[in-house]
C-alpha atoms as a PDB file:
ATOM      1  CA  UNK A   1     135.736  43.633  52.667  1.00  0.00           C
ATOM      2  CA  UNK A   2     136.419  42.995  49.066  1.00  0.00           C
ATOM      3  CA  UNK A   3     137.443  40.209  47.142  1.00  0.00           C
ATOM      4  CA  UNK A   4     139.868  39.138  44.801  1.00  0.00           C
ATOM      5  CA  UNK A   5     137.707  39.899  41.967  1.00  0.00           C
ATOM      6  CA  UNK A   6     137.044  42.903  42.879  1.00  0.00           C
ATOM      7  CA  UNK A   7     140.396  44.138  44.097  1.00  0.00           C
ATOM      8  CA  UNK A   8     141.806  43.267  40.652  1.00  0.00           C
ATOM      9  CA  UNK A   9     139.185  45.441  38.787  1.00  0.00           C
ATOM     10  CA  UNK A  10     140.058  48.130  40.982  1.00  0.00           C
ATOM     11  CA  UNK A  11     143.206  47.857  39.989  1.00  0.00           C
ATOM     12  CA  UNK A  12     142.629  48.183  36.344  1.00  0.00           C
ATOM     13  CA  UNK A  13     140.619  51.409  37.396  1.00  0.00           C
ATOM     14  CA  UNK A  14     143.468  52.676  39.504  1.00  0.00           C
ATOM     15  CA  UNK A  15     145.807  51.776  36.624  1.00  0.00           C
ATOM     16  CA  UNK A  16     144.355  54.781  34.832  1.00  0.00           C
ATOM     17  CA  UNK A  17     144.234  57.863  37.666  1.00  0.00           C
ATOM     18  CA  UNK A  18     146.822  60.020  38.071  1.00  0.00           C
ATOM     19  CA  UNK A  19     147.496  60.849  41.923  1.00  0.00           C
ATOM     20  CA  UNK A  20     144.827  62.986  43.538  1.00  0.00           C
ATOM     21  CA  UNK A  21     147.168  63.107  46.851  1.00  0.00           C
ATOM     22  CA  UNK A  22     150.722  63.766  47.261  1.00  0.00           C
ATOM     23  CA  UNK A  23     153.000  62.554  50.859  1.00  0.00           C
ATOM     24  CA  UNK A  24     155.304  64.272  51.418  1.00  0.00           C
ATOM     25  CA  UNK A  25     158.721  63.948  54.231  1.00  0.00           C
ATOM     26  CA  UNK A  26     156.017  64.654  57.199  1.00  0.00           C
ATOM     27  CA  UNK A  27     154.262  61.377  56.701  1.00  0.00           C
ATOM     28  CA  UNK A  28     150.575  61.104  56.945  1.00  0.00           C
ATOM     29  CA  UNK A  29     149.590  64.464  58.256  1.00  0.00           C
ATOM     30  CA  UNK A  30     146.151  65.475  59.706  1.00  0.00           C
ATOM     31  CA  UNK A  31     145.617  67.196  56.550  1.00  0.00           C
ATOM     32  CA  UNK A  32     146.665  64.879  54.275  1.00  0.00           C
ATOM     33  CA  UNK A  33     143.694  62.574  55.901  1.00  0.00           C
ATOM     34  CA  UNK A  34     141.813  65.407  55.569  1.00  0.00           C
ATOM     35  CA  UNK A  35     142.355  65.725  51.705  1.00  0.00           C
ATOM     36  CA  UNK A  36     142.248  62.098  51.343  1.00  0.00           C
ATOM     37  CA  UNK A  37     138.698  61.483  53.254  1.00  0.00           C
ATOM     38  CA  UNK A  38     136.728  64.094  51.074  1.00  0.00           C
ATOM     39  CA  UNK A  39     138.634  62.644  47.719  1.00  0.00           C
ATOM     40  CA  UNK A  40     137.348  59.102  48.666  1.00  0.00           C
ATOM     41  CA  UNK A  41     133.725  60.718  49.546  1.00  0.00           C
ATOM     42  CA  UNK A  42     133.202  62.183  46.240  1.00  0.00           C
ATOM     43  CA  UNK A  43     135.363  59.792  43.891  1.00  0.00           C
ATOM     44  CA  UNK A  44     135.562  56.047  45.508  1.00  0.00           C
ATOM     45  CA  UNK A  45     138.623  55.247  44.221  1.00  0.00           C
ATOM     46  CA  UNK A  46     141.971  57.532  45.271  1.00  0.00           C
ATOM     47  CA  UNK A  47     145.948  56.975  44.039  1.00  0.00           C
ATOM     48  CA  UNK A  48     148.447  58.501  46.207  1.00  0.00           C
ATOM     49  CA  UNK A  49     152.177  59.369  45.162  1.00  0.00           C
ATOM     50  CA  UNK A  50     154.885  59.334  48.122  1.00  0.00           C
ATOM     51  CA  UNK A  51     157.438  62.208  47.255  1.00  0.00           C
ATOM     52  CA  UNK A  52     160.659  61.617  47.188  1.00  0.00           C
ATOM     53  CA  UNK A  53     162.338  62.675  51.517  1.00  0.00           C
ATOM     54  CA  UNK A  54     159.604  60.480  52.886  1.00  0.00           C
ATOM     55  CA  UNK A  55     160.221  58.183  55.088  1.00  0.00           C
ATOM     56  CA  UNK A  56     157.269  56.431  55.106  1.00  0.00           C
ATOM     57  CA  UNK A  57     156.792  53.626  52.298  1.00  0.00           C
ATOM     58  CA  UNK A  58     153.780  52.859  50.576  1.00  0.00           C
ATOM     59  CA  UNK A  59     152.978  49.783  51.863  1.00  0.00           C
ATOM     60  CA  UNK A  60     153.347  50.757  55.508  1.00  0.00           C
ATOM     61  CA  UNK A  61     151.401  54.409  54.025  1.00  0.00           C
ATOM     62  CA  UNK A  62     148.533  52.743  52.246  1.00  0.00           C
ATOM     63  CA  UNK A  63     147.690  50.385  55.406  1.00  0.00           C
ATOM     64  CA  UNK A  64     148.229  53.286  58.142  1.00  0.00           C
ATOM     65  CA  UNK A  65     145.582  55.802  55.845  1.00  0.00           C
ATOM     66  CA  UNK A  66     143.265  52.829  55.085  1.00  0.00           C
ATOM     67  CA  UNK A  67     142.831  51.918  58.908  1.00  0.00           C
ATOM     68  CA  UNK A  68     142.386  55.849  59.339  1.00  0.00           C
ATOM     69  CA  UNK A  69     139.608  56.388  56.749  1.00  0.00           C
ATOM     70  CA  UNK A  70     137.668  52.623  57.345  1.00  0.00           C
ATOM     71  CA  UNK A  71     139.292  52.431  53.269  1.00  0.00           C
ATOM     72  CA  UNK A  72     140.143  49.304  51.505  1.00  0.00           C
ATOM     73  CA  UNK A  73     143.595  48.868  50.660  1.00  0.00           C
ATOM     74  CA  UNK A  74     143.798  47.997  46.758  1.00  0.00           C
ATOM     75  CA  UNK A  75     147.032  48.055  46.085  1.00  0.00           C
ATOM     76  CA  UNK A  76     150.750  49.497  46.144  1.00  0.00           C
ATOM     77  CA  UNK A  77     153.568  50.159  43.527  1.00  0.00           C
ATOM     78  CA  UNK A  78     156.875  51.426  44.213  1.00  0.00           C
ATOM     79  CA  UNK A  79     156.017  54.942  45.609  1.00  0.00           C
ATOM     80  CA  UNK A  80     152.360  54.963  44.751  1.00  0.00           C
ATOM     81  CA  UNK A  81     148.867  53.471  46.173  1.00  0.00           C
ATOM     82  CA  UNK A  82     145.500  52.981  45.745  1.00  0.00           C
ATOM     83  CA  UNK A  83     142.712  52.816  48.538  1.00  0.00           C
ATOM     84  CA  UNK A  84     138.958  52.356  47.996  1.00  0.00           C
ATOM     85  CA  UNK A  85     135.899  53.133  49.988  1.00  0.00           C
ATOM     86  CA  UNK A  86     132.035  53.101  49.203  1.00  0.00           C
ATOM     87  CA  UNK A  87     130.269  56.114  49.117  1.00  0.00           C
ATOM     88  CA  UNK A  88     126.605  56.707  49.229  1.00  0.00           C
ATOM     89  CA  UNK A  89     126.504  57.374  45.591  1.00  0.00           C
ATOM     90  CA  UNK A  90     128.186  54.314  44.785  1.00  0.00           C
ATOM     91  CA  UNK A  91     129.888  55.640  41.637  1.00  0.00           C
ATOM     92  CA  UNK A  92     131.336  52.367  41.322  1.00  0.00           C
ATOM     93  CA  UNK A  93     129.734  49.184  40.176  1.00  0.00           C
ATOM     94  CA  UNK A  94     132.546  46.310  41.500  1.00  0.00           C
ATOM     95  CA  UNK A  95     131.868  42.550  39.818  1.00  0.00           C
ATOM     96  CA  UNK A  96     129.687  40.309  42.393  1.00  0.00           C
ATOM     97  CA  UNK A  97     131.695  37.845  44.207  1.00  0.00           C
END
């Protein structure tokens, strides 16, 4: 679990990244998981865009895919989000509590 503190630096990091994964109108596919899981393994930190003909928002997106990957919700903006997960590298160095 993360804290405030570190939530909000994530989200100046996040601020910065184009999306790495795109939604599209079939929702949260096997292979969008898929694509998601091994983008978080290498990189930590992952922005997704919901396309326009989802139906899905990204709230309700961000929380499904971050319960599906053991991920850390960060945050969500109109059609976009931001989930976090620690990898064994541990690219990134979050503030202490």
């Amino acid at each position: 679990m993360i804290t405030g503190k570190q939530r909000s630096y994530l989200k100046k990091m996040a601020h910065g990244l184009e999306p790495a994964v795109y939604i599209g109108k079939a929702g949260i596919t096997e292979n969008v998981i898929r694509e998601m899981n091994d983008y978080l393994r290498v990189h930590e930190l992952l922005k997704v865009k919901i396309q326009d003909g989802c139906i899905i928002d990204a709230k309700t997106a961000a929380n499904e895919a971050a319960a599906e990957l053991n991920a850390e919700f960060v945050q969500a903006i109109g059609k976009k989000f931001s989930l976090y997960r620690r990898s064994d590298q541990n690219l990134i160095e979050l503030p202490r509590k």
